[in-house]
PDB file of N, CA and C in Angstrom:
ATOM      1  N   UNK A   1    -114.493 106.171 106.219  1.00  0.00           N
ATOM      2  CA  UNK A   1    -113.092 105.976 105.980  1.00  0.00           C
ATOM      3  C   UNK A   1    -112.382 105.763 107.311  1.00  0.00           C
ATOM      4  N   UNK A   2    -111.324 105.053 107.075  1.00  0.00           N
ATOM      5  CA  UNK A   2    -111.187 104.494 108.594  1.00  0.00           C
ATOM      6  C   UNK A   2    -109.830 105.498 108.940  1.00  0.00           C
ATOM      7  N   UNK A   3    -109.612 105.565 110.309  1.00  0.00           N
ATOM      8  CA  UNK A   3    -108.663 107.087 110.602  1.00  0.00           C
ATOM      9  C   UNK A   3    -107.155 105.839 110.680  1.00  0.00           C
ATOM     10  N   UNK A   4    -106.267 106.880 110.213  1.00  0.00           N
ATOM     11  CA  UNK A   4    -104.789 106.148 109.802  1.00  0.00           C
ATOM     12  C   UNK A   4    -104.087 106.694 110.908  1.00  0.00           C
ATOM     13  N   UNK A   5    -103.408 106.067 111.886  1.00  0.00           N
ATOM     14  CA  UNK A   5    -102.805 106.806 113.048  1.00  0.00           C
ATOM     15  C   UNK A   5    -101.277 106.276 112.998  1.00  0.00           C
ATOM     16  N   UNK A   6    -100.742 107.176 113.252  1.00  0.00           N
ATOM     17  CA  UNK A   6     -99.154 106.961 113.042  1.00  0.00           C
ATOM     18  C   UNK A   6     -98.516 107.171 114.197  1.00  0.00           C
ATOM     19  N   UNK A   7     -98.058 105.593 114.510  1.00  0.00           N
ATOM     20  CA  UNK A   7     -97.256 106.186 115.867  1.00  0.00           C
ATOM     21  C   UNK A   7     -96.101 106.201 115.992  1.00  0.00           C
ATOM     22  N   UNK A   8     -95.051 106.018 117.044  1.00  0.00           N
ATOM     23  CA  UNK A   8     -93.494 106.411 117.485  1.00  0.00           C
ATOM     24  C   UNK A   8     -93.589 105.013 116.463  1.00  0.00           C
ATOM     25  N   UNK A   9     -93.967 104.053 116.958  1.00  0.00           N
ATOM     26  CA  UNK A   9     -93.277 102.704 116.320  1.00  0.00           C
ATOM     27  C   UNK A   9     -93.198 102.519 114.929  1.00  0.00           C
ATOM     28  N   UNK A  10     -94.035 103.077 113.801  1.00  0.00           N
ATOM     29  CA  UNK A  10     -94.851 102.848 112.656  1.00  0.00           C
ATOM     30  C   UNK A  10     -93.755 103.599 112.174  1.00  0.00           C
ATOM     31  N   UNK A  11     -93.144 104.926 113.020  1.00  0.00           N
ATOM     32  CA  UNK A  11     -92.618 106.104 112.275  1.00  0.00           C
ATOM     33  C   UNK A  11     -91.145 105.123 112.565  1.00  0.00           C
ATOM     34  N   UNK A  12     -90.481 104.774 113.923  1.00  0.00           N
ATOM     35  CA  UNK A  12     -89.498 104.321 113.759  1.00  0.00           C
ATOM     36  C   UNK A  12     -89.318 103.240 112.793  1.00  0.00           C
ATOM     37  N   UNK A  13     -90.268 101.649 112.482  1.00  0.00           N
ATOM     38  CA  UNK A  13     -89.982 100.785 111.127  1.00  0.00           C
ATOM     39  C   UNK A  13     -89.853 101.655 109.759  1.00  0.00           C
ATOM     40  N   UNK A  14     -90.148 102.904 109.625  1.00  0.00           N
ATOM     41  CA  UNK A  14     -90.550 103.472 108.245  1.00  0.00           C
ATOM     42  C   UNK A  14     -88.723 104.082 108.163  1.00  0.00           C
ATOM     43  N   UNK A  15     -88.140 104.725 109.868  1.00  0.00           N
ATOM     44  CA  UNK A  15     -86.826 104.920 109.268  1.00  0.00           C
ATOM     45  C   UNK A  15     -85.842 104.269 109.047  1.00  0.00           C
ATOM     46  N   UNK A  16     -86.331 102.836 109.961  1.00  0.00           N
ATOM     47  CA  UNK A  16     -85.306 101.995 110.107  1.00  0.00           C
ATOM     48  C   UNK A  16     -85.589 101.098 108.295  1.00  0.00           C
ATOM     49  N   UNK A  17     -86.316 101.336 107.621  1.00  0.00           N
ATOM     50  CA  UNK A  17     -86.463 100.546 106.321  1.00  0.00           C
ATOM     51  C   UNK A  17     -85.900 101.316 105.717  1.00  0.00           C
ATOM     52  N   UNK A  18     -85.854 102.832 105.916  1.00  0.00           N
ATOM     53  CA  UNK A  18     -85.126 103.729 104.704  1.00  0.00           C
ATOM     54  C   UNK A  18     -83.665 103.573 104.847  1.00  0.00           C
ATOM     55  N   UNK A  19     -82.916 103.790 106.359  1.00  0.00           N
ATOM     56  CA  UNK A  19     -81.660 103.468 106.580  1.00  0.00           C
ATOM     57  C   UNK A  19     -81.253 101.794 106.265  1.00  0.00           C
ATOM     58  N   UNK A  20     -82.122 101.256 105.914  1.00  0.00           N
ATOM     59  CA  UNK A  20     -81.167  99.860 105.888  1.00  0.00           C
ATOM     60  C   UNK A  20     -81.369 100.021 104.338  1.00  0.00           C
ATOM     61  N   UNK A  21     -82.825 100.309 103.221  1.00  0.00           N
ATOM     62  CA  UNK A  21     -82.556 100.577 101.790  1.00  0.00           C
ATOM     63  C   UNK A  21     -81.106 101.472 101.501  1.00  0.00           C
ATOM     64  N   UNK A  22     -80.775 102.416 102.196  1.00  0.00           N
ATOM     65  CA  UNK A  22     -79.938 103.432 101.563  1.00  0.00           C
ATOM     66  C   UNK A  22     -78.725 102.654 101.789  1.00  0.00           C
ATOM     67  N   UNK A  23     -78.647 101.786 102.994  1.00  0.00           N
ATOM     68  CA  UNK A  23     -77.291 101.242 102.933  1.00  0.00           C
ATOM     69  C   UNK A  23     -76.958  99.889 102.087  1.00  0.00           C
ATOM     70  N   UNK A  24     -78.056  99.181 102.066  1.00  0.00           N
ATOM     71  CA  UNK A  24     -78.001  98.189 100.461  1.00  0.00           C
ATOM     72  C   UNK A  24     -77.726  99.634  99.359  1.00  0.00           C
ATOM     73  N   UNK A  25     -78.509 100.032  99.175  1.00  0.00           N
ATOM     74  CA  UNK A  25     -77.727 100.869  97.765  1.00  0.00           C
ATOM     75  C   UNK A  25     -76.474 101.390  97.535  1.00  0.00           C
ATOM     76  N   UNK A  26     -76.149 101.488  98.855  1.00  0.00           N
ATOM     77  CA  UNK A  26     -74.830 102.007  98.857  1.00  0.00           C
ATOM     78  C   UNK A  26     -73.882 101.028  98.668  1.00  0.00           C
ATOM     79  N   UNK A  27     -73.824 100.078  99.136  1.00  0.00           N
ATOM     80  CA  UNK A  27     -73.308  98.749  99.488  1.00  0.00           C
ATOM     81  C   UNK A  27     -73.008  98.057  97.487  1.00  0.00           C
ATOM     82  N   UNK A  28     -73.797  98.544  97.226  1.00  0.00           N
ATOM     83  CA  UNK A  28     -74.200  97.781  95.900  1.00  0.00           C
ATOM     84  C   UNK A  28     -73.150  99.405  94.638  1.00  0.00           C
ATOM     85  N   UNK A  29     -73.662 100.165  94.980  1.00  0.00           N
ATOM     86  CA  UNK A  29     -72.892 100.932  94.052  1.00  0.00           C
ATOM     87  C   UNK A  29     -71.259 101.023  94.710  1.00  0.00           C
ATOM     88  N   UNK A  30     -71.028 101.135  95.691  1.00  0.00           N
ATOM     89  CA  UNK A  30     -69.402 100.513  96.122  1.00  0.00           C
ATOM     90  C   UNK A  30     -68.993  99.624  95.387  1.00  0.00           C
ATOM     91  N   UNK A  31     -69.768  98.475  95.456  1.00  0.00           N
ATOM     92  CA  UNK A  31     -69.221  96.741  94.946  1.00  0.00           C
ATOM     93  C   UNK A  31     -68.643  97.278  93.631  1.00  0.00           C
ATOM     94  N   UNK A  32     -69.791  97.857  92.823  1.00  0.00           N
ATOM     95  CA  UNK A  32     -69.961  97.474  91.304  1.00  0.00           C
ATOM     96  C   UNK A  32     -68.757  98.724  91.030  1.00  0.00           C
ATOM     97  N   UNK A  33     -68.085  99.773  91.571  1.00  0.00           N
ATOM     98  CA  UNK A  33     -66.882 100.808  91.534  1.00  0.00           C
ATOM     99  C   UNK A  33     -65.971 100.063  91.669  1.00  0.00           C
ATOM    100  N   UNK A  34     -65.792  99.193  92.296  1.00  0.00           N
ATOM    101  CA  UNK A  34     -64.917  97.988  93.110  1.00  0.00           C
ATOM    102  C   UNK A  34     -64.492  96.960  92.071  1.00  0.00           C
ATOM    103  N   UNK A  35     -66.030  96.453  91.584  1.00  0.00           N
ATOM    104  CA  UNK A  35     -65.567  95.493  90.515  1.00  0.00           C
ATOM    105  C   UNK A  35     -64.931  95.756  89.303  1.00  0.00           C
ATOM    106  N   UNK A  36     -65.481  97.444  88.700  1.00  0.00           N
ATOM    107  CA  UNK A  36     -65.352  98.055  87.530  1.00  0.00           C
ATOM    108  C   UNK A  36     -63.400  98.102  87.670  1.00  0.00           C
ATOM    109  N   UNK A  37     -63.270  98.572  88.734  1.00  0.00           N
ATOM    110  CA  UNK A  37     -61.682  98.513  88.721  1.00  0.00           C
ATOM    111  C   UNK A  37     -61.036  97.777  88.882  1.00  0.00           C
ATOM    112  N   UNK A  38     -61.247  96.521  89.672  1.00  0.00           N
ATOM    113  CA  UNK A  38     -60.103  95.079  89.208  1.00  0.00           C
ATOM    114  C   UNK A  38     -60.908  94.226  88.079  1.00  0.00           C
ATOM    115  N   UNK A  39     -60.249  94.535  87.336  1.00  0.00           N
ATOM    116  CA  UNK A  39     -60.692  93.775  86.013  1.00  0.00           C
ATOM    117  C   UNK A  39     -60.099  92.371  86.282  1.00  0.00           C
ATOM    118  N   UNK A  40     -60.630  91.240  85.902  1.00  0.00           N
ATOM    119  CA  UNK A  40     -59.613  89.683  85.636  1.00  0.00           C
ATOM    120  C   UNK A  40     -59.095  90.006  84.549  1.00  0.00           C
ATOM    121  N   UNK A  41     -59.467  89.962  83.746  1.00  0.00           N
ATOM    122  CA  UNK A  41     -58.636  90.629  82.437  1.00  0.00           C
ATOM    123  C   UNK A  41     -57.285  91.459  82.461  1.00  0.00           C
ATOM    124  N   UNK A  42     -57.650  92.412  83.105  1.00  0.00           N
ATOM    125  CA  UNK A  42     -56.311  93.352  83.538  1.00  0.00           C
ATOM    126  C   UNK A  42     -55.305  92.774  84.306  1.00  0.00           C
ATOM    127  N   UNK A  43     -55.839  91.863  85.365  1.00  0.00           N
ATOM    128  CA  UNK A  43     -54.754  91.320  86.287  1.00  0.00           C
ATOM    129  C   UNK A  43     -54.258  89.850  85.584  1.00  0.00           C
ATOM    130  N   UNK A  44     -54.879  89.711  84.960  1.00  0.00           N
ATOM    131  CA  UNK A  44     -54.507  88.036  84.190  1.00  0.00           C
ATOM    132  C   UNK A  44     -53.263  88.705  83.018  1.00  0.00           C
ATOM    133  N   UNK A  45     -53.567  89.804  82.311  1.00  0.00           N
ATOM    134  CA  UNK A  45     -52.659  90.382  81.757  1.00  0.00           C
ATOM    135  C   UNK A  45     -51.295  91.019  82.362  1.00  0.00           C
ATOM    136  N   UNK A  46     -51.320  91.375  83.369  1.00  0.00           N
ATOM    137  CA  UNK A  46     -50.619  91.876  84.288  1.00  0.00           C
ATOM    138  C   UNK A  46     -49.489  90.730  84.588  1.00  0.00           C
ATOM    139  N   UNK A  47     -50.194  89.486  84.952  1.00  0.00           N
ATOM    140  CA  UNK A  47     -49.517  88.258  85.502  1.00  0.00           C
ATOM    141  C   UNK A  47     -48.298  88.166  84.158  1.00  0.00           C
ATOM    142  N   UNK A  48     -49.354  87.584  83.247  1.00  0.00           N
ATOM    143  CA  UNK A  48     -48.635  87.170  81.948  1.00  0.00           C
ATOM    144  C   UNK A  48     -47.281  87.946  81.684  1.00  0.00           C
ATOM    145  N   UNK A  49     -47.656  89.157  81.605  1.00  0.00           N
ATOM    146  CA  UNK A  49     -46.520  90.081  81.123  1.00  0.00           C
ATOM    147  C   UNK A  49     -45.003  89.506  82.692  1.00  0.00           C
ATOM    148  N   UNK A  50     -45.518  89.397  83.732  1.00  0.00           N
ATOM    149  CA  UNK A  50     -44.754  89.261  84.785  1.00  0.00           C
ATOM    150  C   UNK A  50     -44.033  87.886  84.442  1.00  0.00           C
ATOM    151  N   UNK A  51     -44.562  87.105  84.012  1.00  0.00           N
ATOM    152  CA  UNK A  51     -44.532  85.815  83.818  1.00  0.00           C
ATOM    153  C   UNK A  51     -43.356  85.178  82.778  1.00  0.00           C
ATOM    154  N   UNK A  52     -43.829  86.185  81.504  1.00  0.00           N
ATOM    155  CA  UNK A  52     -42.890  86.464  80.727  1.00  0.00           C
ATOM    156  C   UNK A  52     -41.353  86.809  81.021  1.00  0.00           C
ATOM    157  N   UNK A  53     -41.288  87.701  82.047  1.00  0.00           N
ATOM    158  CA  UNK A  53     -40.077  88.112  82.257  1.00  0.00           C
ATOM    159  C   UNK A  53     -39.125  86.606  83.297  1.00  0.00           C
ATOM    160  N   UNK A  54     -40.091  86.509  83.870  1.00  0.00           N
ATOM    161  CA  UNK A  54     -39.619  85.225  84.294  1.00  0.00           C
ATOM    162  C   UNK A  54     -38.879  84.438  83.697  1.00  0.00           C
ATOM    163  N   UNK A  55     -39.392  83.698  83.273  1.00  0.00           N
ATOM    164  CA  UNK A  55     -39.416  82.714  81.790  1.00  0.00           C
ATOM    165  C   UNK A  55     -37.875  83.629  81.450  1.00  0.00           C
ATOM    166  N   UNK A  56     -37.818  84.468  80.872  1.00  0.00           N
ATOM    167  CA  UNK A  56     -36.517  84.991  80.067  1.00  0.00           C
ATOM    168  C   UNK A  56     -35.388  84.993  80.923  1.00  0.00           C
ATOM    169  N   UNK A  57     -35.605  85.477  81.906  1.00  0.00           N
ATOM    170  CA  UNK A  57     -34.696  85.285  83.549  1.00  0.00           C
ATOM    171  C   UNK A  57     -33.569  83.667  83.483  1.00  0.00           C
ATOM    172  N   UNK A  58     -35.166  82.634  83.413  1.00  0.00           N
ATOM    173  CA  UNK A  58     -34.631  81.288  83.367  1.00  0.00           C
ATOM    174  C   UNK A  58     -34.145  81.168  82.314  1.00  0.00           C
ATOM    175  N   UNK A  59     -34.382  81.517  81.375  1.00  0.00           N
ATOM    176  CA  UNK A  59     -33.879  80.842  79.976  1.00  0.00           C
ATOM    177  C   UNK A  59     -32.245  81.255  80.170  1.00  0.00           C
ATOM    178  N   UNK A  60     -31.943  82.843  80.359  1.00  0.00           N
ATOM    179  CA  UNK A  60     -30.705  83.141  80.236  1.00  0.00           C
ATOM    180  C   UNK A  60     -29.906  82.656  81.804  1.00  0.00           C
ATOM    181  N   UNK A  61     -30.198  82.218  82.747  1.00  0.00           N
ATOM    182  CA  UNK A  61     -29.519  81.755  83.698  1.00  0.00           C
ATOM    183  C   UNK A  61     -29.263  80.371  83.082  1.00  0.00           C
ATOM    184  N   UNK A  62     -30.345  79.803  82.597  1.00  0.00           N
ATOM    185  CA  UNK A  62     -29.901  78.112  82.150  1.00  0.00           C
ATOM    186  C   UNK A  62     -29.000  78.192  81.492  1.00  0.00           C
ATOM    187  N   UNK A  63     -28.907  79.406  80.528  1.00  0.00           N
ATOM    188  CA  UNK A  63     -27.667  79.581  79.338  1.00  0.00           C
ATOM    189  C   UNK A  63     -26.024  79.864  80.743  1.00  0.00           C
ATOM    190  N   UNK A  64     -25.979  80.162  80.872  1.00  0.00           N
ATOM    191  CA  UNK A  64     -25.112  81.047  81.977  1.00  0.00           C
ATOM    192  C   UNK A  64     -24.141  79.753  82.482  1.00  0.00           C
ATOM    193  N   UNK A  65     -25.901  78.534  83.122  1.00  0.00           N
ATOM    194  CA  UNK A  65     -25.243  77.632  83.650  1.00  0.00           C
ATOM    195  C   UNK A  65     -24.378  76.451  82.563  1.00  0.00           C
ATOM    196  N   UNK A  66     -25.117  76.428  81.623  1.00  0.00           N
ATOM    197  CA  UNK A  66     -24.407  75.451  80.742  1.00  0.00           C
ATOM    198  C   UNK A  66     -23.104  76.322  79.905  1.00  0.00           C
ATOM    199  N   UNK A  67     -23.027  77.445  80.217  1.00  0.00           N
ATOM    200  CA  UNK A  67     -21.637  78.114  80.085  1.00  0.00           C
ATOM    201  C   UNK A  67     -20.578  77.841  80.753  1.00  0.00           C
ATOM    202  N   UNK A  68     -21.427  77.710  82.179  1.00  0.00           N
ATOM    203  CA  UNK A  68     -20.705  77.520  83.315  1.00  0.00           C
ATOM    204  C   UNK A  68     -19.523  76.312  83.079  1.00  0.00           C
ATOM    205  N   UNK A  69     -20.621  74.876  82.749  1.00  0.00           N
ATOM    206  CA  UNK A  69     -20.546  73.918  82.806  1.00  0.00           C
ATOM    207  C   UNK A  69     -19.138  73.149  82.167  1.00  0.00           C
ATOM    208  N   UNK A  70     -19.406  74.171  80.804  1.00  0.00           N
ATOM    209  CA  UNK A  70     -18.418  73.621  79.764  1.00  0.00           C
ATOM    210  C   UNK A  70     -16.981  74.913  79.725  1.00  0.00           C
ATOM    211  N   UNK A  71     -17.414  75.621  80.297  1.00  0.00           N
ATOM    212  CA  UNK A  71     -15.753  76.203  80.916  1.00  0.00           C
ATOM    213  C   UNK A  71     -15.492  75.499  82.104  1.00  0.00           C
ATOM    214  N   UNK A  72     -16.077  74.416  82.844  1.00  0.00           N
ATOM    215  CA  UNK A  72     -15.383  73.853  83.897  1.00  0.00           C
ATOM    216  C   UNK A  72     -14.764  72.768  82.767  1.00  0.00           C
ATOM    217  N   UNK A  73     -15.085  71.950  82.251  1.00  0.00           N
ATOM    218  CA  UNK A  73     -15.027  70.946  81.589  1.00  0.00           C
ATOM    219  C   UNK A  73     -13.637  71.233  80.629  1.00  0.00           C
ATOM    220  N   UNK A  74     -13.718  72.375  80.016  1.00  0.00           N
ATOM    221  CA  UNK A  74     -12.378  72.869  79.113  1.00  0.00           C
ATOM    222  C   UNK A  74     -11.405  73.312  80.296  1.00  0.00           C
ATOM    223  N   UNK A  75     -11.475  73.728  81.240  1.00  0.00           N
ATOM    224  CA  UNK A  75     -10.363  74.128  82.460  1.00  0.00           C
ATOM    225  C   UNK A  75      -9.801  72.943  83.242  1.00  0.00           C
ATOM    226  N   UNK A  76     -10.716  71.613  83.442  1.00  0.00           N
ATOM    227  CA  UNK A  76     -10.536  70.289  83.673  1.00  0.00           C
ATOM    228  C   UNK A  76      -9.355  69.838  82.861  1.00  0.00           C
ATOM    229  N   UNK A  77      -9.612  69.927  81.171  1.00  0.00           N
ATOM    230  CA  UNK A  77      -8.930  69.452  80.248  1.00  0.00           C
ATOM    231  C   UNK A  77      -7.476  69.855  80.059  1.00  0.00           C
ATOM    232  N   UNK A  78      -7.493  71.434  80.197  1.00  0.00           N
ATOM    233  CA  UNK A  78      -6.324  72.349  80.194  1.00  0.00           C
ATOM    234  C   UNK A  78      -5.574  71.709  81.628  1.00  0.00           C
ATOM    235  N   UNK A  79      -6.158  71.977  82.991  1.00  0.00           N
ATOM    236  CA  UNK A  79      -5.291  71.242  84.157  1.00  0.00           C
ATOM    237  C   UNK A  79      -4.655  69.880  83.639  1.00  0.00           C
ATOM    238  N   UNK A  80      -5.605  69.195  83.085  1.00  0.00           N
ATOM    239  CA  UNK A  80      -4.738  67.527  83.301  1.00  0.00           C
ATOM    240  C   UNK A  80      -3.545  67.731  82.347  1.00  0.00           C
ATOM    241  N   UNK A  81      -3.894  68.431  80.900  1.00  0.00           N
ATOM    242  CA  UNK A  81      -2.475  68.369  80.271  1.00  0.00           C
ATOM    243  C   UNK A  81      -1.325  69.277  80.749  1.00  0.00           C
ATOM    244  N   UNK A  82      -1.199  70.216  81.895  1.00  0.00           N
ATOM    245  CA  UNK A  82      -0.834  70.992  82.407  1.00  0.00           C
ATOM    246  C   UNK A  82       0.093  70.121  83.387  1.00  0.00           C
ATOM    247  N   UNK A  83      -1.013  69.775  84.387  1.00  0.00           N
ATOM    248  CA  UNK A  83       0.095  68.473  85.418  1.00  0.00           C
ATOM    249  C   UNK A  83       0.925  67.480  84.561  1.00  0.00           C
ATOM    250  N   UNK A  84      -0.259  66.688  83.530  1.00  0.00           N
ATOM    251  CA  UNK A  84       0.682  65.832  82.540  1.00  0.00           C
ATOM    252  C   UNK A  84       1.832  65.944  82.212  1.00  0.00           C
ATOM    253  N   UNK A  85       2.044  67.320  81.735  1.00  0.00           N
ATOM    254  CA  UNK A  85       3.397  67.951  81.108  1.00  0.00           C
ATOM    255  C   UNK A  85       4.309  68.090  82.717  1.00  0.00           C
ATOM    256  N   UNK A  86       4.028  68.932  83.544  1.00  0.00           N
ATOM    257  CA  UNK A  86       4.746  69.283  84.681  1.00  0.00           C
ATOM    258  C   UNK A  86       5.052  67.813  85.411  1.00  0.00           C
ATOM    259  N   UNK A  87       4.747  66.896  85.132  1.00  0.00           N
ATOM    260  CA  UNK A  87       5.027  66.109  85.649  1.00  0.00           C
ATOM    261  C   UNK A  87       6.130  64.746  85.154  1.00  0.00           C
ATOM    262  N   UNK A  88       5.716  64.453  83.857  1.00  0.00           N
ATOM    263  CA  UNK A  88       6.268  63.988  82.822  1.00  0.00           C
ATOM    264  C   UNK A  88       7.664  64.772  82.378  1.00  0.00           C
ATOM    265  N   UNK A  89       7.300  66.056  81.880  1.00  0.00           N
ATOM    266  CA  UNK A  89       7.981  67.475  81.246  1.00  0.00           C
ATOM    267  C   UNK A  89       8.468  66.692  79.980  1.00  0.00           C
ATOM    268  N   UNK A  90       8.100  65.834  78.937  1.00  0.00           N
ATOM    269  CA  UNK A  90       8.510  65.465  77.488  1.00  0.00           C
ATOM    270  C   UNK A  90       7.705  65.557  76.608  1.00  0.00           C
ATOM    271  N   UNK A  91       6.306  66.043  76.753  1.00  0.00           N
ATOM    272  CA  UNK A  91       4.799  66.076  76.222  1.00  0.00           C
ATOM    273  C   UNK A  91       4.878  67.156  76.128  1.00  0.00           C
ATOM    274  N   UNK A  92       5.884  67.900  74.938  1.00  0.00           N
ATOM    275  CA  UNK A  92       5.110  69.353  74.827  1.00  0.00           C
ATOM    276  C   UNK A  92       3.999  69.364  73.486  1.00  0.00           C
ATOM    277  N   UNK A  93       4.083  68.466  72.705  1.00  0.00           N
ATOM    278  CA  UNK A  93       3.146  68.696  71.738  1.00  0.00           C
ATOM    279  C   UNK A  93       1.889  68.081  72.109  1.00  0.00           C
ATOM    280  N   UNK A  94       1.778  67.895  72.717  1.00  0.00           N
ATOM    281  CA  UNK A  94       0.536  67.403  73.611  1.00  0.00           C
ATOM    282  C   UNK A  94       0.545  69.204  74.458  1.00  0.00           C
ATOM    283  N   UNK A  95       1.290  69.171  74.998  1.00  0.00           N
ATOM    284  CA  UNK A  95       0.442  71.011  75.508  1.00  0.00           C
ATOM    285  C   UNK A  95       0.686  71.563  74.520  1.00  0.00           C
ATOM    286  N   UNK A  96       1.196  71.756  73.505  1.00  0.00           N
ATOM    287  CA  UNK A  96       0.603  72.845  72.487  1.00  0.00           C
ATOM    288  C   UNK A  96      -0.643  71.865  71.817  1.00  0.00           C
ATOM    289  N   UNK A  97      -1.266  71.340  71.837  1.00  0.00           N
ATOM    290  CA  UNK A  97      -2.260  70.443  71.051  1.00  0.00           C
ATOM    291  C   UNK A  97      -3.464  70.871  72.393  1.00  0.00           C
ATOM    292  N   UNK A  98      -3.021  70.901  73.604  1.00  0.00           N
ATOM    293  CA  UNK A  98      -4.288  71.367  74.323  1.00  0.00           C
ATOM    294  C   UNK A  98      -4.092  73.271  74.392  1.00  0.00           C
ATOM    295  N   UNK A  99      -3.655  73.596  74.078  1.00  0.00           N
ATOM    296  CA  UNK A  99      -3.289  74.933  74.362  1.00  0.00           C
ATOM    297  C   UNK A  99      -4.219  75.472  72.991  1.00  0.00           C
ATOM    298  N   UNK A 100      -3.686  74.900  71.776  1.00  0.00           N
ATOM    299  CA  UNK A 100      -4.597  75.391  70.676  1.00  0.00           C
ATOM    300  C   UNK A 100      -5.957  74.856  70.766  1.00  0.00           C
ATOM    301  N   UNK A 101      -6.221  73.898  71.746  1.00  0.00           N
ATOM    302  CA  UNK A 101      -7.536  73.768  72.031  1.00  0.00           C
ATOM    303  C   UNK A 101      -8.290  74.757  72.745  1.00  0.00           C
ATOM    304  N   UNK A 102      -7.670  75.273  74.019  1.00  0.00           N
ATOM    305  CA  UNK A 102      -8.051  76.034  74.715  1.00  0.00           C
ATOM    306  C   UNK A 102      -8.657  77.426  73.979  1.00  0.00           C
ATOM    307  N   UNK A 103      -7.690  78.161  73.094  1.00  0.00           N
ATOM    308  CA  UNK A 103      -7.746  78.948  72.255  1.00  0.00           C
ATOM    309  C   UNK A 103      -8.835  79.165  70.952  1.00  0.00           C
ATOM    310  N   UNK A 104      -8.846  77.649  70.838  1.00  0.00           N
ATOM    311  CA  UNK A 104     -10.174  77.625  69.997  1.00  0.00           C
ATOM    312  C   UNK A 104     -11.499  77.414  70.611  1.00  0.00           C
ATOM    313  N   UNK A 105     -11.472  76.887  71.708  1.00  0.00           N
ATOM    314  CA  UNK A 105     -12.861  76.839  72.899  1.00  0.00           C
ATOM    315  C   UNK A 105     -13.126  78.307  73.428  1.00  0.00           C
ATOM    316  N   UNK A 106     -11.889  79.372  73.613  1.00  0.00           N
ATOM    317  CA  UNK A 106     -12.419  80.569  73.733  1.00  0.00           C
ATOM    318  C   UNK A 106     -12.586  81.429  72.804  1.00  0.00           C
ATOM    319  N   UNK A 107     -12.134  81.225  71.865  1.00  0.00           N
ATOM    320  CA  UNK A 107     -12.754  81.789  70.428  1.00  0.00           C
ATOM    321  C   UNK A 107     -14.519  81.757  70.260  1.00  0.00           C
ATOM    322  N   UNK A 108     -14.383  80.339  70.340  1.00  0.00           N
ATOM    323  CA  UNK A 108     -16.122  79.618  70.224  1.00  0.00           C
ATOM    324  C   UNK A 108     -16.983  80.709  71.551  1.00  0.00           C
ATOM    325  N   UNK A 109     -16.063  80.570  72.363  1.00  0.00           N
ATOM    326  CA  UNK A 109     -17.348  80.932  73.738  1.00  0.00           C
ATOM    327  C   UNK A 109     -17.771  82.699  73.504  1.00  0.00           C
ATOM    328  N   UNK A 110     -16.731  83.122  73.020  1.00  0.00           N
ATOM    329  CA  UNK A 110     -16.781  84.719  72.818  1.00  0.00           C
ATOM    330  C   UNK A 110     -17.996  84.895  71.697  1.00  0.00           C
ATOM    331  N   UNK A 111     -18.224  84.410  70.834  1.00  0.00           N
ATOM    332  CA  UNK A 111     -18.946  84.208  70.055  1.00  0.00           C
ATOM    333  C   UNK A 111     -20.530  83.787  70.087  1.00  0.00           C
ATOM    334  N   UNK A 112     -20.608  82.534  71.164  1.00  0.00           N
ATOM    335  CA  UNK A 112     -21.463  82.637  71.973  1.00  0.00           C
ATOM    336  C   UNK A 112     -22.532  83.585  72.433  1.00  0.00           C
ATOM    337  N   UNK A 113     -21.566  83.935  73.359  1.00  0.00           N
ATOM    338  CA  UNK A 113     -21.704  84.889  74.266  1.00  0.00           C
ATOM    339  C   UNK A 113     -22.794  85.799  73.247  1.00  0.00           C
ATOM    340  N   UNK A 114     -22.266  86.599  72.268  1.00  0.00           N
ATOM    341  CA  UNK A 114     -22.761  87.468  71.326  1.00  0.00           C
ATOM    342  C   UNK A 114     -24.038  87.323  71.106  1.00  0.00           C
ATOM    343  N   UNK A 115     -24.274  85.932  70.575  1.00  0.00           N
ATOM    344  CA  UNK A 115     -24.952  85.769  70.220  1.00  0.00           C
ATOM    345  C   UNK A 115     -26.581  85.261  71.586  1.00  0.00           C
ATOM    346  N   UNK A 116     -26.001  85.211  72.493  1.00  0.00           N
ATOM    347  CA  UNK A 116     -27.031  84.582  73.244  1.00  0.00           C
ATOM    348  C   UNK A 116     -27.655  86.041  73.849  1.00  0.00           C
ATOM    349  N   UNK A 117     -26.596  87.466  73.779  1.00  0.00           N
ATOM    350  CA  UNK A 117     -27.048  88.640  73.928  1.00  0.00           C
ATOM    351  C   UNK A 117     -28.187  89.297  72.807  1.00  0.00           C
ATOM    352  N   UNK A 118     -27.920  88.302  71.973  1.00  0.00           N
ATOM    353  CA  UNK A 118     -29.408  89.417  70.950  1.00  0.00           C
ATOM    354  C   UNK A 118     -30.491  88.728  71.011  1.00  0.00           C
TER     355      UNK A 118
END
């Protein structure tokens, strides 16, 4: 039988293979703790829900702006028959004809409003 001799070197490759196995294993049960907790799933859900709120953000600012839009447009209307009259001063049924307009455009907008809240 042939004699098995073990030397400094034989003994150092034998620790240096165990320290580099233990640190792949380690390396590998980290990852897979790592992976187990960011799910794509979870964060794709995460987004969505974020995403969502977005989206509702815009929807009610777009509303806001085309609120905006058409109270400039009715305040436009109210000025011109306003100067019209102040300027003219014989057109009053023409400002009561924009005046009950006005009155019925803020009737409408109050109403609106209500409704774009539910």
């Amino acid at each position: 039988m042939p004699e098995v001799k073990i030397t400094g070197d034989t003994l150092l490759y034998v620790v240096a293979a165990l320290v580099v196995l233990a640190g792949v294993i380690t390396a590998l049960v980290k990852g897979w703790e790592a992976w187990k907790k960011i799910s794509v799933r979870d964060r794709v859900a995460a987004l969505e829900g974020q995403m969502k709120e977005v989206n509702r953000r815009m929807d009610a600012s777009a509303r806001r702006f085309k609120h905006q839009s058409d109270d400039m447009g009715q305040m436009l209307i109210t000025m011109q028959g306003l100067l019209s009259h102040m300027i003219s001063g014989n057109d009053r049924e023409k400002l009561r004809s924009i005046n009950e307009g006005l009155q019925h455009y803020m009737a409408q907008r109050t109403t609106r409003e209500t409704e774009d809240e539910e």
